[in-house]
C-alpha atoms as a PDB file:
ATOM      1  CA  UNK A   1     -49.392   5.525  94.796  1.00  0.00           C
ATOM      2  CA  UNK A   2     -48.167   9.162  96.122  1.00  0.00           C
ATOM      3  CA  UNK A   3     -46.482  11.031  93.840  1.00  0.00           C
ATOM      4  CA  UNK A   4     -44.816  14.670  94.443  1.00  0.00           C
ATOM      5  CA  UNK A   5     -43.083  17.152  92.640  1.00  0.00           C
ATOM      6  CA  UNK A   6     -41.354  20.344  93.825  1.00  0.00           C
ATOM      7  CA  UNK A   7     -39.508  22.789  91.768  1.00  0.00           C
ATOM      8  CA  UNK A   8     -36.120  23.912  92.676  1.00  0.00           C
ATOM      9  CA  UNK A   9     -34.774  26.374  94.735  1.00  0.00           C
ATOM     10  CA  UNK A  10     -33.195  27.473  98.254  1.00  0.00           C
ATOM     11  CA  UNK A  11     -34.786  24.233 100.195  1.00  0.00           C
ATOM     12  CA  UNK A  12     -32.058  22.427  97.541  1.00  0.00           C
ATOM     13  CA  UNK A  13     -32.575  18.156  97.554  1.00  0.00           C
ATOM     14  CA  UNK A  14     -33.646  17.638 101.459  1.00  0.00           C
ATOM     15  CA  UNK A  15     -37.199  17.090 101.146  1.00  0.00           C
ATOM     16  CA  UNK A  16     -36.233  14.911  97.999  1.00  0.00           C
ATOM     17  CA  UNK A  17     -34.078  12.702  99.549  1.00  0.00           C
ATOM     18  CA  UNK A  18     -36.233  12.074 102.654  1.00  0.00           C
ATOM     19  CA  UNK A  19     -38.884  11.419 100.705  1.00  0.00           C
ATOM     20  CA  UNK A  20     -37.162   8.593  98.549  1.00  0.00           C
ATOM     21  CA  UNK A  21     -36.264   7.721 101.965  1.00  0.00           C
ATOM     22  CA  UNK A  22     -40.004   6.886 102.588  1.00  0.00           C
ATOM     23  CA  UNK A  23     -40.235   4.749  99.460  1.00  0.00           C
ATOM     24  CA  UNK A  24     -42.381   7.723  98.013  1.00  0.00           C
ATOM     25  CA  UNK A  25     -41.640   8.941  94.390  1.00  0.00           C
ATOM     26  CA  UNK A  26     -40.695  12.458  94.068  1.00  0.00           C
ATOM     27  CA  UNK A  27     -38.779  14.791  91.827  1.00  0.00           C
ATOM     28  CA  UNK A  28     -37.512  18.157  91.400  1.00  0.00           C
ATOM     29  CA  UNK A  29     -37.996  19.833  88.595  1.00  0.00           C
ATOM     30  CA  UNK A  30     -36.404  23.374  86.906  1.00  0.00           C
ATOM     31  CA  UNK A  31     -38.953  26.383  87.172  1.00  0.00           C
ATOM     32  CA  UNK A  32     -37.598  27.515  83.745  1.00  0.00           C
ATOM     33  CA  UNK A  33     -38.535  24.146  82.329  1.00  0.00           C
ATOM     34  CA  UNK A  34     -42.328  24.268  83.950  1.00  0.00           C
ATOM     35  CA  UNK A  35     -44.834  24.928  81.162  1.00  0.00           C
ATOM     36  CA  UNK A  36     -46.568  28.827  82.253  1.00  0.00           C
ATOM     37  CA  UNK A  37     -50.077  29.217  80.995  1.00  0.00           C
ATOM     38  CA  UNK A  38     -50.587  32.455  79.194  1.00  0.00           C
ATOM     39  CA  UNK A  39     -52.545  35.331  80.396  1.00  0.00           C
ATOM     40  CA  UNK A  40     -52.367  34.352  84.095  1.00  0.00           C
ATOM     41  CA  UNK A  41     -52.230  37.645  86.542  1.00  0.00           C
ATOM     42  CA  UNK A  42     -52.784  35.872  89.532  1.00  0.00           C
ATOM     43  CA  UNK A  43     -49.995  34.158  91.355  1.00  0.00           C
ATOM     44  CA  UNK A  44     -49.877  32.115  94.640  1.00  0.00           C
ATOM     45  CA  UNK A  45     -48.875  29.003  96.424  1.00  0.00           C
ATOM     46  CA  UNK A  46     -52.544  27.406  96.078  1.00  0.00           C
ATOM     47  CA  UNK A  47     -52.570  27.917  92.443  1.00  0.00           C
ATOM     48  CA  UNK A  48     -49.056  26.946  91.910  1.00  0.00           C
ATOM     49  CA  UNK A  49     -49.245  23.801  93.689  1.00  0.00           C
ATOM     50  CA  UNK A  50     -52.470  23.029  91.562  1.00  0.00           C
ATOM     51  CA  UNK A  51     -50.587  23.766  88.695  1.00  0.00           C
ATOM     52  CA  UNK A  52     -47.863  21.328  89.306  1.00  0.00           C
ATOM     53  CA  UNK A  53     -50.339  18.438  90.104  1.00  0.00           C
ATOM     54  CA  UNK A  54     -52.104  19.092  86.849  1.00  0.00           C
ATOM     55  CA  UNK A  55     -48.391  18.900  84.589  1.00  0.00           C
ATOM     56  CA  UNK A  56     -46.869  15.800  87.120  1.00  0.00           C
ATOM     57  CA  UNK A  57     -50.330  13.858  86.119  1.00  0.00           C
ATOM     58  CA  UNK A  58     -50.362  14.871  82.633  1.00  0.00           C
ATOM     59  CA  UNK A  59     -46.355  13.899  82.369  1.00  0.00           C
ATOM     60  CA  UNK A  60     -45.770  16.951  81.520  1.00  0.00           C
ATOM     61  CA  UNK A  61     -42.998  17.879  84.001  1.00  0.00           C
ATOM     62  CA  UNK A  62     -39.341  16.533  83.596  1.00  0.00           C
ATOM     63  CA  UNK A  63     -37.494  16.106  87.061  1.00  0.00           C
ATOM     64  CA  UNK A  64     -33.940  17.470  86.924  1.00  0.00           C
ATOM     65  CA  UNK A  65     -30.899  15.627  88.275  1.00  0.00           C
ATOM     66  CA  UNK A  66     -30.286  15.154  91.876  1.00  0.00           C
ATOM     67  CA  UNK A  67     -26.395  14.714  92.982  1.00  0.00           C
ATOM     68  CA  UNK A  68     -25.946  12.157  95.892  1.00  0.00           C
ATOM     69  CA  UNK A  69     -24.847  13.867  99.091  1.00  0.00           C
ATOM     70  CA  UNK A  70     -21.425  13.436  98.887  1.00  0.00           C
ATOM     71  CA  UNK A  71     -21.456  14.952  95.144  1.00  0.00           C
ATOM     72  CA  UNK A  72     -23.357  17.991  96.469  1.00  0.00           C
ATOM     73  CA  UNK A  73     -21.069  18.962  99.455  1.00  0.00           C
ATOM     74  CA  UNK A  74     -17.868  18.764  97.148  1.00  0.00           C
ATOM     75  CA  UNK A  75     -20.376  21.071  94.622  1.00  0.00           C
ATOM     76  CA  UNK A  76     -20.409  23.330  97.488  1.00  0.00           C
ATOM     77  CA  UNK A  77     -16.790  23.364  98.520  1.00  0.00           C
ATOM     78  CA  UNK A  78     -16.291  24.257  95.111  1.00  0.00           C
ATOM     79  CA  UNK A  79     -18.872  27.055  94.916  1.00  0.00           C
ATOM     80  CA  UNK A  80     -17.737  28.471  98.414  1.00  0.00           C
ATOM     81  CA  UNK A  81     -14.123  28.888  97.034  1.00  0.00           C
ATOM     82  CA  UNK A  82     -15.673  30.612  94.347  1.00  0.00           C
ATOM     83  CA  UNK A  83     -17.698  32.962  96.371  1.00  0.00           C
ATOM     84  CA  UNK A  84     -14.000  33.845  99.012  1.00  0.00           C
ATOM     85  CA  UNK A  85     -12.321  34.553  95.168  1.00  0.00           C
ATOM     86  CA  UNK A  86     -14.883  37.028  94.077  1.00  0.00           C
ATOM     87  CA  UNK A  87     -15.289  38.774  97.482  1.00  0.00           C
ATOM     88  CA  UNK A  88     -10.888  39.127  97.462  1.00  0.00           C
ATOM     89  CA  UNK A  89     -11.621  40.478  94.226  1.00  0.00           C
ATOM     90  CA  UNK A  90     -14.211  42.899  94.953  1.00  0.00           C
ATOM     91  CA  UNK A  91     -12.137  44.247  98.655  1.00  0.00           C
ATOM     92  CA  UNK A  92      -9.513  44.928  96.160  1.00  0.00           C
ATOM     93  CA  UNK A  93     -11.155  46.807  94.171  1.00  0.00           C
ATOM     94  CA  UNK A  94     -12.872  48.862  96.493  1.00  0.00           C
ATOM     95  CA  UNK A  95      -9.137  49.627  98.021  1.00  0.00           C
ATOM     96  CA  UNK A  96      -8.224  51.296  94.679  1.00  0.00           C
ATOM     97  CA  UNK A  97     -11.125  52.526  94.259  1.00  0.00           C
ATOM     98  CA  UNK A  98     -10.511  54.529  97.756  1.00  0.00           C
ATOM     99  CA  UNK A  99      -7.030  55.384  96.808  1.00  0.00           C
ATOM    100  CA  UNK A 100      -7.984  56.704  93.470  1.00  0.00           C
ATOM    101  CA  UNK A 101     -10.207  58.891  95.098  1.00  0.00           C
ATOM    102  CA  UNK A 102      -7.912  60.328  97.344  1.00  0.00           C
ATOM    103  CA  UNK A 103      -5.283  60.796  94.485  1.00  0.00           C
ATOM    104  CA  UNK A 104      -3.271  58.230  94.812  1.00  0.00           C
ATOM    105  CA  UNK A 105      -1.749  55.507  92.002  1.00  0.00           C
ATOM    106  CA  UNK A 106       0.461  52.963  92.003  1.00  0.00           C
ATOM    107  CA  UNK A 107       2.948  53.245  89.598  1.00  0.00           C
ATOM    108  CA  UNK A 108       4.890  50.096  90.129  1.00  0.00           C
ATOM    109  CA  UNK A 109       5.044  47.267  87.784  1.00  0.00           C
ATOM    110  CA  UNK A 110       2.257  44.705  88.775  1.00  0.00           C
ATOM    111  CA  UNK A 111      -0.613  45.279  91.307  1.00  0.00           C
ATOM    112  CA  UNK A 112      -0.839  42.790  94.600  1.00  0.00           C
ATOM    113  CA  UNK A 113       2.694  41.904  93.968  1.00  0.00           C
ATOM    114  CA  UNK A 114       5.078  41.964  97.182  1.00  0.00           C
ATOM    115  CA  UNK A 115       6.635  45.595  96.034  1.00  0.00           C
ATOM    116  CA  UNK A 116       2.926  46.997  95.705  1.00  0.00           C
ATOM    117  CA  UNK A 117       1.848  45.241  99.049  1.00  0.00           C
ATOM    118  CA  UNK A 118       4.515  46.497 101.090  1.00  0.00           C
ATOM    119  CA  UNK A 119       3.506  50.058  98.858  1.00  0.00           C
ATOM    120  CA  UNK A 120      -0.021  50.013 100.558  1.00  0.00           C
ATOM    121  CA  UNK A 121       1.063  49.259 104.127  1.00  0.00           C
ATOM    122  CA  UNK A 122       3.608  51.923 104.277  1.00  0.00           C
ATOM    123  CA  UNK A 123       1.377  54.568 102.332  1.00  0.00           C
ATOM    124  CA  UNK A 124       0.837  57.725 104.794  1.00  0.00           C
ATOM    125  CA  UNK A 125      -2.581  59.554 104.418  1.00  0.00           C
ATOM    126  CA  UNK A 126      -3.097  63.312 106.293  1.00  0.00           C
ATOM    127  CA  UNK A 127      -5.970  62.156 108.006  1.00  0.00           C
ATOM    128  CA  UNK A 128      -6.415  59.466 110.811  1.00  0.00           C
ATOM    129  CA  UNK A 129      -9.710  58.871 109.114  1.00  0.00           C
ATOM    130  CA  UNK A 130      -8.334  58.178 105.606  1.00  0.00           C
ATOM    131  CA  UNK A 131      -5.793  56.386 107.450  1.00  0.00           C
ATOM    132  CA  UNK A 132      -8.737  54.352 109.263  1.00  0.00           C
ATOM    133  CA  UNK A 133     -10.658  53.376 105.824  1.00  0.00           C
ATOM    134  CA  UNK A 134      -7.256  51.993 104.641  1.00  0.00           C
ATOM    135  CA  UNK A 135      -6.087  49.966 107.592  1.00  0.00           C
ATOM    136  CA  UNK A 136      -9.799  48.242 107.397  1.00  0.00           C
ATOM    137  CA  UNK A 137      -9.869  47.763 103.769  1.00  0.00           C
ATOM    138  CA  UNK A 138      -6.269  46.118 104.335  1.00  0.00           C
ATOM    139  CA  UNK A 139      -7.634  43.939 107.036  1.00  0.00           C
ATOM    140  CA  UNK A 140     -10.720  43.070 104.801  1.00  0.00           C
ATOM    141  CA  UNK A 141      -8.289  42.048 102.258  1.00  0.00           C
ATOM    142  CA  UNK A 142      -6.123  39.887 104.342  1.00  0.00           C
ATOM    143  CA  UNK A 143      -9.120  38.382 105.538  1.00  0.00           C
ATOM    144  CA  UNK A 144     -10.409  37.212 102.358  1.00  0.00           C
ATOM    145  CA  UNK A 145      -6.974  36.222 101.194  1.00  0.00           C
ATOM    146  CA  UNK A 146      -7.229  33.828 104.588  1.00  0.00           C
ATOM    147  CA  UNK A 147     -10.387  32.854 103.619  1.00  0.00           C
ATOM    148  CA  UNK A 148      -9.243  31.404 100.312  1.00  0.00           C
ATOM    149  CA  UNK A 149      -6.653  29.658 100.976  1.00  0.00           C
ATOM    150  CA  UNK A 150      -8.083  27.847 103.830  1.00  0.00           C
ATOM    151  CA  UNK A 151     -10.786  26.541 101.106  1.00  0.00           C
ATOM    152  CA  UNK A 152      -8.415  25.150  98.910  1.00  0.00           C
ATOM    153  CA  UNK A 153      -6.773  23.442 101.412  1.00  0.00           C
ATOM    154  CA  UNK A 154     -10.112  22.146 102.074  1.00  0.00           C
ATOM    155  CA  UNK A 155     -10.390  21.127  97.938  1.00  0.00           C
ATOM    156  CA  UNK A 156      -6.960  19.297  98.024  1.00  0.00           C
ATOM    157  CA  UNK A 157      -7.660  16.970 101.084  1.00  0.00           C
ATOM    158  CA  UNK A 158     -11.190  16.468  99.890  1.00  0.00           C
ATOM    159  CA  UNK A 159     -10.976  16.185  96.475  1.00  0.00           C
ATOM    160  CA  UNK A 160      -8.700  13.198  96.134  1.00  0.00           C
ATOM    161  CA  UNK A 161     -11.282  10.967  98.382  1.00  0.00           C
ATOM    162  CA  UNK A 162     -14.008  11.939  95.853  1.00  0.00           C
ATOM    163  CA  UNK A 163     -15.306   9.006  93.375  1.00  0.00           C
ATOM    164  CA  UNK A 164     -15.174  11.464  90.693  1.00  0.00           C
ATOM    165  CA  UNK A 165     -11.508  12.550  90.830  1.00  0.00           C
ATOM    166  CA  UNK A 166     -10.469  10.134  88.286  1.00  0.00           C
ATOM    167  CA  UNK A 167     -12.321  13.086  86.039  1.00  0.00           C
ATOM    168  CA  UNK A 168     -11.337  15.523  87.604  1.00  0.00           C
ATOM    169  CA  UNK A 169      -7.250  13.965  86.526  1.00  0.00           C
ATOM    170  CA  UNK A 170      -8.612  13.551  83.215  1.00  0.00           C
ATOM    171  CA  UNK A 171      -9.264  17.295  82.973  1.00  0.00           C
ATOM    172  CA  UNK A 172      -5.809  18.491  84.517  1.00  0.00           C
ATOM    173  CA  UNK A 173      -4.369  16.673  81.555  1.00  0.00           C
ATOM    174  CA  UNK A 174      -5.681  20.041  79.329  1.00  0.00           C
ATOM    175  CA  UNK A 175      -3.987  22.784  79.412  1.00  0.00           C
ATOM    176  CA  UNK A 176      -5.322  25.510  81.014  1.00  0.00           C
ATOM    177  CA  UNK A 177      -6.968  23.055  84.091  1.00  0.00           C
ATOM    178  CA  UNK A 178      -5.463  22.464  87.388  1.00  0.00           C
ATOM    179  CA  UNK A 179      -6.720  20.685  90.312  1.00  0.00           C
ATOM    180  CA  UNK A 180      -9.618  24.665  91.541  1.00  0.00           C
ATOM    181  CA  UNK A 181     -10.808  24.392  88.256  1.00  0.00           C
ATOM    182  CA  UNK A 182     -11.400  20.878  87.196  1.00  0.00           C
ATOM    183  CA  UNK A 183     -13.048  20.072  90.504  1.00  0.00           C
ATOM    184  CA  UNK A 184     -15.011  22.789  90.104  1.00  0.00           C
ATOM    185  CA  UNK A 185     -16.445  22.017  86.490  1.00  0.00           C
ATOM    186  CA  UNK A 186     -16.694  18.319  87.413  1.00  0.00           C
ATOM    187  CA  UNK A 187     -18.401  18.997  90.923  1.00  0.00           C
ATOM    188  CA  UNK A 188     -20.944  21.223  88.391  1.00  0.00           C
ATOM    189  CA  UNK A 189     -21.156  18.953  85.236  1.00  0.00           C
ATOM    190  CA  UNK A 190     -21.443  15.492  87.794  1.00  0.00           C
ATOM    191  CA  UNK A 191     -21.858  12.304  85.828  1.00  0.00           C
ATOM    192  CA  UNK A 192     -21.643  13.283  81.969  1.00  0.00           C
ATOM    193  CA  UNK A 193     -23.273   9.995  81.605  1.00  0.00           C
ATOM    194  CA  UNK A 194     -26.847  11.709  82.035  1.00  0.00           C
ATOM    195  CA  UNK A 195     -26.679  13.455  79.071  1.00  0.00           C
ATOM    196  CA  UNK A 196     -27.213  11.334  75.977  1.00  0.00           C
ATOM    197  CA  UNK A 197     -25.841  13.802  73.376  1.00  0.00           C
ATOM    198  CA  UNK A 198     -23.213  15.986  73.442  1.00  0.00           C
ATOM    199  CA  UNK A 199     -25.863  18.973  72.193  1.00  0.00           C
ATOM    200  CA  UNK A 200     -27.117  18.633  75.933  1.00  0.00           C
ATOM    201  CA  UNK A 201     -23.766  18.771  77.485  1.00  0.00           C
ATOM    202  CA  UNK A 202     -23.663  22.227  75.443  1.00  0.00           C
ATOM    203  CA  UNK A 203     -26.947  23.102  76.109  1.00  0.00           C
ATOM    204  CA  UNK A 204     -26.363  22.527  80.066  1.00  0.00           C
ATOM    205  CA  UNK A 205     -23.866  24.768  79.869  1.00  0.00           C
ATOM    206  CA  UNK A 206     -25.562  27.708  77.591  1.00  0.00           C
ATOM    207  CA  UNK A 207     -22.591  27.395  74.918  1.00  0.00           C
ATOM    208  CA  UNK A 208     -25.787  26.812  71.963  1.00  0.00           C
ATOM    209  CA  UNK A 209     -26.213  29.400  69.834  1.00  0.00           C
ATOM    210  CA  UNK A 210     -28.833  31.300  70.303  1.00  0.00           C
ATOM    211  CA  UNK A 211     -31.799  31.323  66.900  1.00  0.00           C
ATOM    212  CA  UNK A 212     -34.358  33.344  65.439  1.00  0.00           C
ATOM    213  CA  UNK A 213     -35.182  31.639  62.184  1.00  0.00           C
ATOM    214  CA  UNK A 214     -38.502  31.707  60.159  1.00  0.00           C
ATOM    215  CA  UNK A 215     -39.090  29.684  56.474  1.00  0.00           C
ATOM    216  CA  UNK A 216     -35.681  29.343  54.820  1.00  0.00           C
ATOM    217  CA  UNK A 217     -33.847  31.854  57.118  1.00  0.00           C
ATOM    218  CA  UNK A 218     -31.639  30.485  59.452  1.00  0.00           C
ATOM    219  CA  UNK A 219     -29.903  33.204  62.249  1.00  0.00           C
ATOM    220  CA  UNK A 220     -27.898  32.307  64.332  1.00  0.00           C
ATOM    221  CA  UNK A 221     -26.851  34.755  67.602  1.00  0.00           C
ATOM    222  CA  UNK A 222     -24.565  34.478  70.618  1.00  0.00           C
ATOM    223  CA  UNK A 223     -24.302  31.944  73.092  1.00  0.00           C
ATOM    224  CA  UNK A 224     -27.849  31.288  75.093  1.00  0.00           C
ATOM    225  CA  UNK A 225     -26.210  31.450  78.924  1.00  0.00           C
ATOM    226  CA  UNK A 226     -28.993  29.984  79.962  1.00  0.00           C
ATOM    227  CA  UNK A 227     -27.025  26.854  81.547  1.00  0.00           C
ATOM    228  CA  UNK A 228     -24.856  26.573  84.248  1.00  0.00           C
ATOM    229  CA  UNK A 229     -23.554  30.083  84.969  1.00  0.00           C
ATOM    230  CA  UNK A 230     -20.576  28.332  87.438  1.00  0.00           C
ATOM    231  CA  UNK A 231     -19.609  26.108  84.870  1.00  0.00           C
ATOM    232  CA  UNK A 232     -19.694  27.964  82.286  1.00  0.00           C
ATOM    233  CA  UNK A 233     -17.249  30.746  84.191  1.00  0.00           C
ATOM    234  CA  UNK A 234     -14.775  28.096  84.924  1.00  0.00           C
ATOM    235  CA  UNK A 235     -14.706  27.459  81.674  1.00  0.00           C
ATOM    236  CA  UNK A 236     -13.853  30.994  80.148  1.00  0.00           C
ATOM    237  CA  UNK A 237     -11.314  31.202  83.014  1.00  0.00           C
ATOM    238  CA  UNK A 238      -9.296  27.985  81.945  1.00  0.00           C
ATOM    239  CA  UNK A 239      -9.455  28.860  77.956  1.00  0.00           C
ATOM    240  CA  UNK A 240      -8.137  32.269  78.951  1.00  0.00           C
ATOM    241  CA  UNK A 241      -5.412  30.427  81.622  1.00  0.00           C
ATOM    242  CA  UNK A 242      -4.267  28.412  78.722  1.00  0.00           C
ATOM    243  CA  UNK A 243      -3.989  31.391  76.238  1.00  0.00           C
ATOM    244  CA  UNK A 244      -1.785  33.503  78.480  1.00  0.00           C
ATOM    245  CA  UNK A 245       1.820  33.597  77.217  1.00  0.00           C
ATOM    246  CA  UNK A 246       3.342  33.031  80.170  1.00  0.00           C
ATOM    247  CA  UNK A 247       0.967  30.456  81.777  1.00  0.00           C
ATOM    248  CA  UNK A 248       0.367  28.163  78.487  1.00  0.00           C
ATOM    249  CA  UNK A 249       4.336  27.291  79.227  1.00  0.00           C
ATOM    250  CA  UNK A 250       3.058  25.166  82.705  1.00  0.00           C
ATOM    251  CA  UNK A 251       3.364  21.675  82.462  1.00  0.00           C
ATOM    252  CA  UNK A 252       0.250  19.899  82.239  1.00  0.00           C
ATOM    253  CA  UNK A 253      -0.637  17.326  85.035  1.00  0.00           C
ATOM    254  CA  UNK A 254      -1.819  13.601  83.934  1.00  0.00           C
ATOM    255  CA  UNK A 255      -2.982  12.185  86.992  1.00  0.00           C
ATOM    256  CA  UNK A 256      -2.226   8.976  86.950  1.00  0.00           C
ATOM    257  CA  UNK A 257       1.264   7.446  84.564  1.00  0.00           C
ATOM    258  CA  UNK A 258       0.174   3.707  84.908  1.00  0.00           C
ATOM    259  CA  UNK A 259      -2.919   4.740  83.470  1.00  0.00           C
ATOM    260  CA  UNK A 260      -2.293   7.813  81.174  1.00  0.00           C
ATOM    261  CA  UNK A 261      -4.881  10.017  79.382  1.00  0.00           C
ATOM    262  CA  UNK A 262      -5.507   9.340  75.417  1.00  0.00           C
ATOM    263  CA  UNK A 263      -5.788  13.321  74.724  1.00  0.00           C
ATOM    264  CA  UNK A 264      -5.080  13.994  70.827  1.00  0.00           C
ATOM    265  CA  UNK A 265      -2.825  16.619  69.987  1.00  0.00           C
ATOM    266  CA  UNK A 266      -1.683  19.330  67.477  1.00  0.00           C
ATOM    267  CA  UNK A 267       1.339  20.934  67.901  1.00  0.00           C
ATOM    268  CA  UNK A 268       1.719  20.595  71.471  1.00  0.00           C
ATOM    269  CA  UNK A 269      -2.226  21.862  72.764  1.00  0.00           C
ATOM    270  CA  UNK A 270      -5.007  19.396  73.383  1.00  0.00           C
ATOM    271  CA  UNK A 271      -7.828  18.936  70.928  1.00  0.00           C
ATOM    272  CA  UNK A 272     -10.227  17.156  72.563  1.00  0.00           C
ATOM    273  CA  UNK A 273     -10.662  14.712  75.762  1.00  0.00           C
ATOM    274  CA  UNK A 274     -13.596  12.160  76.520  1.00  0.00           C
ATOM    275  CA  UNK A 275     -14.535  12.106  80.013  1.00  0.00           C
ATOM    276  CA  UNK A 276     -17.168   9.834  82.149  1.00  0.00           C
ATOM    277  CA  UNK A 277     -17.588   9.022  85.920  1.00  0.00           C
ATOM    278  CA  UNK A 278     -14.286   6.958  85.829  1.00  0.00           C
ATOM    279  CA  UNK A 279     -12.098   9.323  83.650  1.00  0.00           C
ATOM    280  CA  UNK A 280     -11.170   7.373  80.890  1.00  0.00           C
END
């Protein structure tokens, strides 16, 4: 019987999935998981393939999982909204940047507000070059602006038809998580069903400590990162939406009232939620 293995990268699951296709097992497997021989200076396709063969026989290799499809395109809804946020975040910045250069600082109270929008568009610089670099780093602005909101308008019709937006409710019940963010850890995480232990859920992510312990000493360092960077981000960003002053006050959305989340609480902020592939 034909068996292949691949490691993961740019080609993502196509190959994979045609393959099962063909009734021939296959699976993709996580370069950083891949057992490296030490002392080896010489590196090509030849001797990497070889290398594989020699760890898939030995059982050595452990495939990674696959998302269906569907499950992947929502994955990269989710990741293109998050690419349109960082590049509006980056034009911006290279707008004050510019402005800073040339002197100039808003003094108002909040920055991208409608008083500090209307301040850019009506600021006059002494050169129609100057003037130039603003009215394109405007335009780049209001493109990416566009940009973003088209793919959350994308996310809301989409999301709702997913089979995993029953999690994706159960999260919006916690504070801090609205409909962005909890399809975009979800669309990440998939079914939490694969991992059999919490520890892996954490270790998927990079939240384990990090260690260096020898004998009867035990340190213990920072956080590994060395999960899922997305998810991970997501993550920071809803703890630090829920401990903002002003937005910890939102109301929290429960997706569904004839079938309400069981979310324990302590004066008033969630302590912890359980969450499969059908959000109970």
């Amino acid at each position: 019987m034909l068996h292949v293995a691949y490691e993961a990268g740019p080609t993502g699951f196509v190959l994979y999935r045609r393959l099962r296709q063909l009734g021939i097992d296959c699976i993709v497997v996580a370069p950083s998981k891949t057992p490296q021989p030490k002392g080896g200076r010489q590196k090509t396709n030849r001797r990497d393939a070889l290398q594989l063969a020699r760890l898939h026989r030995a059982g050595e290799l452990t495939g990674i999982h696959v998302p269906d499809a569907v499950d992947e395109s929502v994955r990269d809804l989710t990741r293109a909204r998050s690419d349109a946020s960082r590049d509006l975040k980056r034009a911006k910045q290279r707008l004050k940047s510019f402005l800073l250069r040339q002197g100039y600082h808003y003094t108002g109270k909040a920055n991208w507000s409608e008083a500090h929008q209307r301040y850019l568009r009506e600021l006059v610089l002494p050169l129609p070059a100057l003037k130039a670099v603003l009215e394109e780093y405007l335009q780049a602005i209001d493109r990416c602006t566009e940009r973003l909101t088209r793919l959350e308008e994308l996310l809301v019709a989409q999301v709702p038809q997913w089979r995993l937006y029953p999690a994706v409710q159960a999260l919006m019940c916690l504070r801090g998580f609205e409909l962005v963010a909890a399809s975009i850890l979800v669309a990440e995480i998939n079914d939490v069903r694969r991992f059999a232990h919490p520890r892996g859920l954490m270790a998927y992510l990079g939240l384990v400590p990090s260690e260096d312990s020898t004998g009867d000493t035990r340190r213990l360092g920072a956080i590994t990162k060395a999960g899922n960077a997305q998810a991970r981000w997501i993550l920071v960003e809803a703890v630090q939406s829920a401990d903002h002053p002003r937005r910890s006050r939102r109301r929290w959305h429960c997706g569904s009232k004839a079938n309400p989340r069981r979310i324990a609480c302590s004066g008033g902020r969630p302590r912890c939620v359980c969450i499969n592939a059908t959000g109970t």
